[in-house]
PDB file of N, CA and C in Angstrom:
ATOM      1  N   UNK A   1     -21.073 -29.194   1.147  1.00  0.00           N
ATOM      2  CA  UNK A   1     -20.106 -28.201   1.578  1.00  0.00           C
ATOM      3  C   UNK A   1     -18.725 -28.849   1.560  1.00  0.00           C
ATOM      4  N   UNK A   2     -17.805 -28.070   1.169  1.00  0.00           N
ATOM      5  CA  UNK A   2     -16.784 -28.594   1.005  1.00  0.00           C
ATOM      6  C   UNK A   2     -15.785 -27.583   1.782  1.00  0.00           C
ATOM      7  N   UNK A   3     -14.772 -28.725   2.545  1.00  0.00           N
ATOM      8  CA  UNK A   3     -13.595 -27.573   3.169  1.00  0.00           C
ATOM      9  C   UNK A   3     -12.399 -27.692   2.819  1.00  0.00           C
ATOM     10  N   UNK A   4     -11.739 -27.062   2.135  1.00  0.00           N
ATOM     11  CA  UNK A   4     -10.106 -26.777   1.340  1.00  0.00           C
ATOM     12  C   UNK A   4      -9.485 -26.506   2.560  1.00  0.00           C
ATOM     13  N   UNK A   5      -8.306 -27.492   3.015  1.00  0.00           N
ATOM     14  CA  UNK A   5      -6.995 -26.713   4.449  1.00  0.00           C
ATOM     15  C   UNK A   5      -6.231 -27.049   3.461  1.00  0.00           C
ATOM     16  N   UNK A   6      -5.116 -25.941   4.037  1.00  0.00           N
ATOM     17  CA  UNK A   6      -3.887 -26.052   4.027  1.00  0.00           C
ATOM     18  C   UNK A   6      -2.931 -25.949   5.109  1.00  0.00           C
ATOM     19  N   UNK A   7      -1.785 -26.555   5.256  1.00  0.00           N
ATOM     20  CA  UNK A   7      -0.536 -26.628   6.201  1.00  0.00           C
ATOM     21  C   UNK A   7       0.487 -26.269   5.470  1.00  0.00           C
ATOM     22  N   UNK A   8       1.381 -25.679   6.493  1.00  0.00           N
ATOM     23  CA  UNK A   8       2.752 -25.556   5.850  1.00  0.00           C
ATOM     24  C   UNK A   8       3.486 -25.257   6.921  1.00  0.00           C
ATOM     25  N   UNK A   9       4.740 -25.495   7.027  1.00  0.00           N
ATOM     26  CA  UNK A   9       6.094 -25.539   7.947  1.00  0.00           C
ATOM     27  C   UNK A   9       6.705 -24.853   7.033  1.00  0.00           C
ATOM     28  N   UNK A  10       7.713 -23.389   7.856  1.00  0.00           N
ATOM     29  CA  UNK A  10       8.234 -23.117   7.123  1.00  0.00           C
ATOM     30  C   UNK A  10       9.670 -22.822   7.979  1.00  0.00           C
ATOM     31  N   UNK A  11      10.711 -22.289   7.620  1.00  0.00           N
ATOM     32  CA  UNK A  11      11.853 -21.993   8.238  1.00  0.00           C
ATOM     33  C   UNK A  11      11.966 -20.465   8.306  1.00  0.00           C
ATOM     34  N   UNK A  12      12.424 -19.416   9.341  1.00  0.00           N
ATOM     35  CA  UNK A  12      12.367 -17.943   9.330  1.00  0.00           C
ATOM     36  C   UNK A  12      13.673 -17.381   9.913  1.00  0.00           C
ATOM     37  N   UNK A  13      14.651 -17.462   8.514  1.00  0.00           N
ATOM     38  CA  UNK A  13      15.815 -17.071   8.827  1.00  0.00           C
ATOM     39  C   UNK A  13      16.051 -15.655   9.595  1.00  0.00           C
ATOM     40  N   UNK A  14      17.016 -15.815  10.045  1.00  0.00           N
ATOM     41  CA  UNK A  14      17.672 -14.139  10.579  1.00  0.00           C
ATOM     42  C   UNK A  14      16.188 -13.878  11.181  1.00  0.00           C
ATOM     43  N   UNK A  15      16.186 -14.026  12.058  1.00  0.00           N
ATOM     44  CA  UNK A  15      14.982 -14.186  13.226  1.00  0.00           C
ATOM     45  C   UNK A  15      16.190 -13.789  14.501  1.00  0.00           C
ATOM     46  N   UNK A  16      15.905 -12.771  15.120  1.00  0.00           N
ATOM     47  CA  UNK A  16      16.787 -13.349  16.639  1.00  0.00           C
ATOM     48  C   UNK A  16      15.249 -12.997  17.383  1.00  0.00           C
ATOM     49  N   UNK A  17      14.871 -12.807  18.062  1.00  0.00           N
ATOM     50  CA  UNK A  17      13.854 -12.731  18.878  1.00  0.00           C
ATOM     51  C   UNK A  17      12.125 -13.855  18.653  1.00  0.00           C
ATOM     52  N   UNK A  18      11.725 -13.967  19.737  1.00  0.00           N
ATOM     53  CA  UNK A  18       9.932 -14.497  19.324  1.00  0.00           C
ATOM     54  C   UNK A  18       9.105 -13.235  18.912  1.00  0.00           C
ATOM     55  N   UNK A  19       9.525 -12.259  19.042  1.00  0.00           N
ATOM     56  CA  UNK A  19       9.157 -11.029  18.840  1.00  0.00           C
ATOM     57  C   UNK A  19       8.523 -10.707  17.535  1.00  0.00           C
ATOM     58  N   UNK A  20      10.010 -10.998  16.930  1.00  0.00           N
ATOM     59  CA  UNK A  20       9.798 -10.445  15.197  1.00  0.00           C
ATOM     60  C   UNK A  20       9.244 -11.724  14.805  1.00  0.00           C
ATOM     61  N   UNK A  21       9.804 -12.922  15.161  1.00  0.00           N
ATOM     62  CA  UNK A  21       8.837 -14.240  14.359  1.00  0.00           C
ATOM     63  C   UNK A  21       7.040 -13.985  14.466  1.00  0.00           C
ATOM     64  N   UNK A  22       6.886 -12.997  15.973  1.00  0.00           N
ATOM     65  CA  UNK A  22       5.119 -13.251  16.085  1.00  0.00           C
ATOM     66  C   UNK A  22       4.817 -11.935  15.184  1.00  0.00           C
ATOM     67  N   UNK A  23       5.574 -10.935  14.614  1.00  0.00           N
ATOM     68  CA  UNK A  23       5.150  -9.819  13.956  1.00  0.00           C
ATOM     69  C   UNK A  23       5.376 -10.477  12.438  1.00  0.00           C
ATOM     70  N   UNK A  24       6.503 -11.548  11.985  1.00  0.00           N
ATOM     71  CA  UNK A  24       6.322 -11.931  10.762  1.00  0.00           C
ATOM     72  C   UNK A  24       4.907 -12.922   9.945  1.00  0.00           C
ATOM     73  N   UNK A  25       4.612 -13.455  11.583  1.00  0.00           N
ATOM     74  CA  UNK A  25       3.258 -14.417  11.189  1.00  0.00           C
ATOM     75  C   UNK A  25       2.203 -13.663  11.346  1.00  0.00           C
ATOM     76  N   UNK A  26       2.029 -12.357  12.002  1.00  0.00           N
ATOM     77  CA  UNK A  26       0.675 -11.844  11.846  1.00  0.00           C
ATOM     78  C   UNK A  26       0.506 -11.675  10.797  1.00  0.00           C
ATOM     79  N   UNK A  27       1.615 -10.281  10.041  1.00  0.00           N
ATOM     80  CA  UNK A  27       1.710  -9.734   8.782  1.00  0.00           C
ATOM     81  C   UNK A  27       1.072 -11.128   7.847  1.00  0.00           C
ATOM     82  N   UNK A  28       1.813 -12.244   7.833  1.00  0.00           N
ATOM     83  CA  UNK A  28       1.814 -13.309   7.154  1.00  0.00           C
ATOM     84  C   UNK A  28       0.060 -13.762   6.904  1.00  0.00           C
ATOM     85  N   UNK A  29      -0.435 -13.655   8.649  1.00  0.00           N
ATOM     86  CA  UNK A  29      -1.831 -14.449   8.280  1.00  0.00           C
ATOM     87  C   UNK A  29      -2.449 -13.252   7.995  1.00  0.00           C
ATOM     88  N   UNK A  30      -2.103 -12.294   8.553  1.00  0.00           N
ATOM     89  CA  UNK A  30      -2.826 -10.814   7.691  1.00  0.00           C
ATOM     90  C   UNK A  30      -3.862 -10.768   6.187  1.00  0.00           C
ATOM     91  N   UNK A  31      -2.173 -10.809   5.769  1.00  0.00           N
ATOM     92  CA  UNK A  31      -2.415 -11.191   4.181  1.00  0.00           C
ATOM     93  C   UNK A  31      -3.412 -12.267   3.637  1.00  0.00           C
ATOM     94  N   UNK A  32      -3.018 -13.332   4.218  1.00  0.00           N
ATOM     95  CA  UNK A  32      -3.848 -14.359   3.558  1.00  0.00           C
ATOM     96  C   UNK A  32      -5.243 -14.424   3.947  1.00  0.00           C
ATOM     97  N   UNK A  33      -5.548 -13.694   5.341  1.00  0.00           N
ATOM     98  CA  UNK A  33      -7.454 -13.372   5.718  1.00  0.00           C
ATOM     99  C   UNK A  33      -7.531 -12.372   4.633  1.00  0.00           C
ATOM    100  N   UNK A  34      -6.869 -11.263   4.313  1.00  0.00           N
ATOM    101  CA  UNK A  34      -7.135 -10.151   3.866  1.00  0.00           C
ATOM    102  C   UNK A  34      -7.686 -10.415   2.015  1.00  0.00           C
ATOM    103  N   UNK A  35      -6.511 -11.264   1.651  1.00  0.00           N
ATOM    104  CA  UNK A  35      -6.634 -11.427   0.205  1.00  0.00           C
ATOM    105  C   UNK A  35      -7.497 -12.531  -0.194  1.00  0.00           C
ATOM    106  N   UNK A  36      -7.428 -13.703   0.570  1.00  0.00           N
ATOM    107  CA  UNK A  36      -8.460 -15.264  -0.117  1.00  0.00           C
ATOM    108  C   UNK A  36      -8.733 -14.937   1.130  1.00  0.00           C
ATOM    109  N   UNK A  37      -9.534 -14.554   1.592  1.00  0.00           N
ATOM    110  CA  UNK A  37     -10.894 -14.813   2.609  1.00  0.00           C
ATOM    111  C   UNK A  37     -10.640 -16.122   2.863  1.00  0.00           C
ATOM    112  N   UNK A  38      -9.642 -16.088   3.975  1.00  0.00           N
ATOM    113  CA  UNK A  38      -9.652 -17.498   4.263  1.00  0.00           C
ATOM    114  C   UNK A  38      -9.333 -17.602   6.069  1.00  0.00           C
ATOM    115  N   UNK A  39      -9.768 -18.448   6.598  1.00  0.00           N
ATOM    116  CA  UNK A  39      -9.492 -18.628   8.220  1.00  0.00           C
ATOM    117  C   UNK A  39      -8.028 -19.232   8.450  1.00  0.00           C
ATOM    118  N   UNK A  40      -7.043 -18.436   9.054  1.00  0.00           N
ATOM    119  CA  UNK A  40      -5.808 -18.801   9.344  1.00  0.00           C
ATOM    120  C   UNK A  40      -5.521 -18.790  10.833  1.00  0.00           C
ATOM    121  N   UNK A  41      -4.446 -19.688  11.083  1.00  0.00           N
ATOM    122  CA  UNK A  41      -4.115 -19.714  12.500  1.00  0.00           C
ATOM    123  C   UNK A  41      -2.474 -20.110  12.596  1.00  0.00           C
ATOM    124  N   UNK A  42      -1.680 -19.638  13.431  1.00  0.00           N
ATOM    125  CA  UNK A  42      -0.468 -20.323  13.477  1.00  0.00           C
ATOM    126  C   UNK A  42      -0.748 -22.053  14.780  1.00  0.00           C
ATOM    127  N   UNK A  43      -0.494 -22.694  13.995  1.00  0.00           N
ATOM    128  CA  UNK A  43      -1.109 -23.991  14.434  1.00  0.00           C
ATOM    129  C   UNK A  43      -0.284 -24.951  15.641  1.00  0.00           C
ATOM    130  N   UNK A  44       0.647 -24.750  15.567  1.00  0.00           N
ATOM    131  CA  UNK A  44       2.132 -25.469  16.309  1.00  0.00           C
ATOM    132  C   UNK A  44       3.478 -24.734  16.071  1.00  0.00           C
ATOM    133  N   UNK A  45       4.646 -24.784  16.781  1.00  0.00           N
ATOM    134  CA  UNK A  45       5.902 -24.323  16.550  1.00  0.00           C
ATOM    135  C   UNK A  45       5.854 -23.253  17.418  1.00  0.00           C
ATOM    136  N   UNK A  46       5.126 -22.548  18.128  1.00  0.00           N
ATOM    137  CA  UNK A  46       4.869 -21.401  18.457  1.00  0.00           C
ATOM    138  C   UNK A  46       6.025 -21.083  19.572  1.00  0.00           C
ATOM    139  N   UNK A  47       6.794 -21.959  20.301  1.00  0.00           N
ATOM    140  CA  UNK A  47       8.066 -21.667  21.300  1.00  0.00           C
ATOM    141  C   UNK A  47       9.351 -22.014  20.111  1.00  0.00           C
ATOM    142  N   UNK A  48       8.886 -22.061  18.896  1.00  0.00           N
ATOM    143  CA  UNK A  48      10.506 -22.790  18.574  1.00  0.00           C
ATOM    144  C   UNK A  48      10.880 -20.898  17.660  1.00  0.00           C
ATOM    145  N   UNK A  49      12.194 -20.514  17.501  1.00  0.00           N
ATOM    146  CA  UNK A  49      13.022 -19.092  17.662  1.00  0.00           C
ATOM    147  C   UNK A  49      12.826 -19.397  16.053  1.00  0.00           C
ATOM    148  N   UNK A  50      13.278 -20.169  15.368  1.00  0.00           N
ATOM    149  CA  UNK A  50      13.252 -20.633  13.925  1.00  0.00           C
ATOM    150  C   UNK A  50      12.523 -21.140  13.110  1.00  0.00           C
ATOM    151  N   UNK A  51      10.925 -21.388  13.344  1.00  0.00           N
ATOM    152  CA  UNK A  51      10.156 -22.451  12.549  1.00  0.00           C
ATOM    153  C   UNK A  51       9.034 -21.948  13.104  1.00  0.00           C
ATOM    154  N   UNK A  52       7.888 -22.131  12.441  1.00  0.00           N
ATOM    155  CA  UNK A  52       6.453 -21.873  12.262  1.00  0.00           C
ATOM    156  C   UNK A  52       5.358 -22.771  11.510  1.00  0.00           C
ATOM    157  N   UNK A  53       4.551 -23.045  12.133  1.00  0.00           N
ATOM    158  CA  UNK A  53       3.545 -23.726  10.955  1.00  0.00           C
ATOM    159  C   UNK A  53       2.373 -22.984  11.368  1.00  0.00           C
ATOM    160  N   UNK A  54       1.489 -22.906   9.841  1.00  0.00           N
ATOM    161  CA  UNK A  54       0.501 -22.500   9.971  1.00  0.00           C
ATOM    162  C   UNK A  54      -0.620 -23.390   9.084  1.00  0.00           C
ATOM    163  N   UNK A  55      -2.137 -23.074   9.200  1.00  0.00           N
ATOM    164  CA  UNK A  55      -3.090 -23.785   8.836  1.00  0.00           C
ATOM    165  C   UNK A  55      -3.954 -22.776   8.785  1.00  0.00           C
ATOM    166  N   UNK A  56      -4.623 -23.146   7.187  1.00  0.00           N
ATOM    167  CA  UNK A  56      -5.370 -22.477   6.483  1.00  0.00           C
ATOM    168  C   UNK A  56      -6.601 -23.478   6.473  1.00  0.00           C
ATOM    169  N   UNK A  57      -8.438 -22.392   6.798  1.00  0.00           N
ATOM    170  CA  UNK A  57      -9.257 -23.400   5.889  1.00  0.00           C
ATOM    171  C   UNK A  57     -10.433 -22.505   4.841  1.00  0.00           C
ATOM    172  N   UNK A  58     -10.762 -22.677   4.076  1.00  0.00           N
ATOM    173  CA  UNK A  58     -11.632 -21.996   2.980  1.00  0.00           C
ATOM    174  C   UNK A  58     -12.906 -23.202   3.011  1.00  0.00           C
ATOM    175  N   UNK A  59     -14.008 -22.579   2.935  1.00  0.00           N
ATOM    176  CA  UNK A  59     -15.769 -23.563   2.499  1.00  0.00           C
ATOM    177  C   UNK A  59     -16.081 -23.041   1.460  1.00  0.00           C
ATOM    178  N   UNK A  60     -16.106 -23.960   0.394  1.00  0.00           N
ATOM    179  CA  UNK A  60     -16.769 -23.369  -0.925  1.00  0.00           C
ATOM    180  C   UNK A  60     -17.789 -24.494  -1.094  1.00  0.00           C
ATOM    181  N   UNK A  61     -18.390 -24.265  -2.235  1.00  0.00           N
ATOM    182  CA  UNK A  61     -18.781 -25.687  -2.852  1.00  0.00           C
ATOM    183  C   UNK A  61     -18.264 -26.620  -3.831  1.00  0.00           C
ATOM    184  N   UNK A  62     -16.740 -26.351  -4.025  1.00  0.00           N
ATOM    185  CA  UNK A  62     -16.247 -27.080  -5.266  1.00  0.00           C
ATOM    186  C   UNK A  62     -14.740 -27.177  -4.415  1.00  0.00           C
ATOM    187  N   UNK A  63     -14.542 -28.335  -4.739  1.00  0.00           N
ATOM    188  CA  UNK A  63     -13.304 -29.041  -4.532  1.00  0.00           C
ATOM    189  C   UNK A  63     -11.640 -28.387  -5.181  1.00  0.00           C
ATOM    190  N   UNK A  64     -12.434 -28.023  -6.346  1.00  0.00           N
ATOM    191  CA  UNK A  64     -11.257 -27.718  -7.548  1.00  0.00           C
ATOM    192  C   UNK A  64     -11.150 -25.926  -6.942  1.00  0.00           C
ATOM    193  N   UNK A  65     -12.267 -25.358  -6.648  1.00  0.00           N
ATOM    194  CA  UNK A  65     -12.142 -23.934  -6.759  1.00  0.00           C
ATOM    195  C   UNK A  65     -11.221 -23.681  -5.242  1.00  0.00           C
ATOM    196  N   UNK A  66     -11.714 -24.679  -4.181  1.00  0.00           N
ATOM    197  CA  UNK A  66     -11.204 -23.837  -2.951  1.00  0.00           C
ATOM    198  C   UNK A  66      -9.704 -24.893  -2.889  1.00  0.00           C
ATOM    199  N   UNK A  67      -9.124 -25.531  -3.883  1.00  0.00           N
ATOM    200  CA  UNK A  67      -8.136 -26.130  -3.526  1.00  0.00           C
ATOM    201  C   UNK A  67      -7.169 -25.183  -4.412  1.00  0.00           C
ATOM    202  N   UNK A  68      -7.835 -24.447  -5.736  1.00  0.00           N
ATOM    203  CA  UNK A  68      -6.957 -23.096  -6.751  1.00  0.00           C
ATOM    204  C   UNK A  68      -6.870 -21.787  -5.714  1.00  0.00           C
ATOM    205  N   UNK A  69      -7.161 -22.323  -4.957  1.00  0.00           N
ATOM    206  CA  UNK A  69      -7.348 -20.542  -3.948  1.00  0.00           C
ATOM    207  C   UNK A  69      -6.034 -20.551  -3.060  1.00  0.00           C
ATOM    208  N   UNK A  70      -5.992 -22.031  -2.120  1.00  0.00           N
ATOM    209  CA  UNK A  70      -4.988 -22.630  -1.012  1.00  0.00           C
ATOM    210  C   UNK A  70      -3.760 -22.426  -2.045  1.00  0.00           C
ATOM    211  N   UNK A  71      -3.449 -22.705  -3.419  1.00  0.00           N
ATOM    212  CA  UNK A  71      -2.109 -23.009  -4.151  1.00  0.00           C
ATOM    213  C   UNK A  71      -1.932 -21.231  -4.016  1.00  0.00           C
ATOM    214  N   UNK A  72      -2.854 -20.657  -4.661  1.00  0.00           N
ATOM    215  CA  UNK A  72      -2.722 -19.457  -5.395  1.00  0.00           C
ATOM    216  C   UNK A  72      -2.107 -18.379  -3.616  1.00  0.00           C
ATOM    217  N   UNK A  73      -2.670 -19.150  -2.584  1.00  0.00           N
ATOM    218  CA  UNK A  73      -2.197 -18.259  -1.581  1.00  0.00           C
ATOM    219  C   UNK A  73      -0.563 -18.648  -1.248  1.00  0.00           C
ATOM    220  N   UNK A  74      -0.634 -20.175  -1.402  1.00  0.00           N
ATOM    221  CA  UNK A  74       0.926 -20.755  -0.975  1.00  0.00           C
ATOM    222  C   UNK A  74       1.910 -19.821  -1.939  1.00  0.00           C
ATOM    223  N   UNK A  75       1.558 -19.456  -3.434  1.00  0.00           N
ATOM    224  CA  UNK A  75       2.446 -19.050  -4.016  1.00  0.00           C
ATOM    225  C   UNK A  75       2.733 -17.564  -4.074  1.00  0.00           C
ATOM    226  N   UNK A  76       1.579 -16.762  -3.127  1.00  0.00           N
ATOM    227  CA  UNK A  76       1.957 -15.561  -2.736  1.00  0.00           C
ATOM    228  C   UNK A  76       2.851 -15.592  -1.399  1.00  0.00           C
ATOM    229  N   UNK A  77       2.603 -16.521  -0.552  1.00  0.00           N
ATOM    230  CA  UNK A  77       3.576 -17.059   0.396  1.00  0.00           C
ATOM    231  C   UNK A  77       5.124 -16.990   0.574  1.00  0.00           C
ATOM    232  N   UNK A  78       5.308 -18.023  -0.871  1.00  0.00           N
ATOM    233  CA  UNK A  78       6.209 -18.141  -1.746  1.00  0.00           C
ATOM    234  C   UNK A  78       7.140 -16.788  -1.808  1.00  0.00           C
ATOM    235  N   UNK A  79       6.276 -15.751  -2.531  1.00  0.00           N
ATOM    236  CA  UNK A  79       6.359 -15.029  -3.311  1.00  0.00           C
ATOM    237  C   UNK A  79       7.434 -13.600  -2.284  1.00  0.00           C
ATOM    238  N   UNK A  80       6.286 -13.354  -1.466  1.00  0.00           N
ATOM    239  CA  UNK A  80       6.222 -12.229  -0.898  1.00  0.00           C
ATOM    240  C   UNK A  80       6.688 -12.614   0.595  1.00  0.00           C
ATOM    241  N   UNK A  81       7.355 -13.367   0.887  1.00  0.00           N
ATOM    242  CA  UNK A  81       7.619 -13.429   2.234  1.00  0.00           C
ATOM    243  C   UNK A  81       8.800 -14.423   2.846  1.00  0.00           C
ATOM    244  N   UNK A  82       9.929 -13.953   3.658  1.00  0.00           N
ATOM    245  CA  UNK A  82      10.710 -14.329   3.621  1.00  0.00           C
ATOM    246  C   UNK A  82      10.863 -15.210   4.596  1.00  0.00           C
ATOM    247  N   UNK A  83      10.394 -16.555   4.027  1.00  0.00           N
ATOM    248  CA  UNK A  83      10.484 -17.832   4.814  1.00  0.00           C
ATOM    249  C   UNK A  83      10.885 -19.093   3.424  1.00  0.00           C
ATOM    250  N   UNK A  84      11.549 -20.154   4.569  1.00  0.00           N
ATOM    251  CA  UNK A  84      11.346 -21.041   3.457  1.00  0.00           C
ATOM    252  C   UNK A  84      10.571 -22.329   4.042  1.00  0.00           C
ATOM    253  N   UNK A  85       9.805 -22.174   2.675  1.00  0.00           N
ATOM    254  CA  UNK A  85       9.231 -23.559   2.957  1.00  0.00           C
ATOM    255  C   UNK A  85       9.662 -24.906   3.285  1.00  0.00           C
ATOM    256  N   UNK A  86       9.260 -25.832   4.539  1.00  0.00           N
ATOM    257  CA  UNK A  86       9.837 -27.054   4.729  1.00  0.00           C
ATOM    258  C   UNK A  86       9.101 -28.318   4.074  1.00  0.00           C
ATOM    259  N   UNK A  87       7.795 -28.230   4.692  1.00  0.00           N
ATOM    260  CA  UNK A  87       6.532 -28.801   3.922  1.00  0.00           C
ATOM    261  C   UNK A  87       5.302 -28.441   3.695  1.00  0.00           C
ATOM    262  N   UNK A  88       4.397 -28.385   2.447  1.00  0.00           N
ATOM    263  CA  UNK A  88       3.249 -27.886   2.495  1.00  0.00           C
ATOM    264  C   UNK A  88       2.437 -29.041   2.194  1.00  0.00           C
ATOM    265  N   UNK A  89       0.807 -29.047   2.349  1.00  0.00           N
ATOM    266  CA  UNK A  89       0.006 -29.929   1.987  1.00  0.00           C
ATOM    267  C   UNK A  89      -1.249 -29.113   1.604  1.00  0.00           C
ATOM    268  N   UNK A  90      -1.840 -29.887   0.793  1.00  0.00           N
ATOM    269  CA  UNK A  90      -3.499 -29.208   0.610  1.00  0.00           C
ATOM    270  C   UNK A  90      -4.013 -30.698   0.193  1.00  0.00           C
ATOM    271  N   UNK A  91      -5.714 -30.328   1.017  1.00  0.00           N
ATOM    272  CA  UNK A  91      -6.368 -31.105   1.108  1.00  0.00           C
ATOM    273  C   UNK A  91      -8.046 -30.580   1.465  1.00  0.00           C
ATOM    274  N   UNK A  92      -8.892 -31.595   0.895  1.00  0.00           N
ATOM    275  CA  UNK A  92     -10.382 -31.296   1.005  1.00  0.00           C
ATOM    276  C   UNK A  92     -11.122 -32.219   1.191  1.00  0.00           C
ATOM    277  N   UNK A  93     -12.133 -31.796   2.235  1.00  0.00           N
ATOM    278  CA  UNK A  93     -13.324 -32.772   2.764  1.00  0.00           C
ATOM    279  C   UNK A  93     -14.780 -32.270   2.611  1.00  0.00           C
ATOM    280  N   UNK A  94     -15.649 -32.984   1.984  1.00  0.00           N
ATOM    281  CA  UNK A  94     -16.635 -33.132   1.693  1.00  0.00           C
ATOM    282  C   UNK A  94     -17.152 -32.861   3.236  1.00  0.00           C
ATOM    283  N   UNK A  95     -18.550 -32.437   4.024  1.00  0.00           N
ATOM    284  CA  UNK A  95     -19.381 -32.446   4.761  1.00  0.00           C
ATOM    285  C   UNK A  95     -20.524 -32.582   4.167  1.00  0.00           C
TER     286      UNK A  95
END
């Protein structure tokens, strides 16, 4: 069994409230349970008005497949949502 995470820090401009930051990260992990079947959580940052991190994990049996899934979600991330990225990582562990 293999487990694909991902992390990412991102920045969430024109934010004034914790309000809209906790309605931009639901929408956010919404998406990414909804589309790659994947387990999301907002992981740390959770008092800061400007910044967010979140953590993704996917179980497949292939290294290569659930690590094309984590990119393919970062770049809908990317894509569709108005944050900027500070740092991302992907990574996988064998069990």
């Amino acid at each position: 069994m293999i487990v694909s995470m991902i992390q990412f820090i991102f920045e969430i401009p024109d934010v004034d409230s914790i309000k809209e930051k906790r309605r931009l990260i639901r929408s956010m992990k919404d998406k990414l349970q909804r589309r790659f079947h994947m387990s999301v959580a907002e992981v740390d940052l959770q008092d800061s008005l400007s910044f967010g991190q979140i953590g993704g994990a996917l179980v497949s049996n292939s290294r290569d497949f659930g690590e094309s899934v984590l990119r393919k979600a970062f770049e809908m991330i990317e894509r569709e949502v108005p944050v900027r990225i500070q740092d991302m990582s992907i990574y996988s562990q064998e069990f």
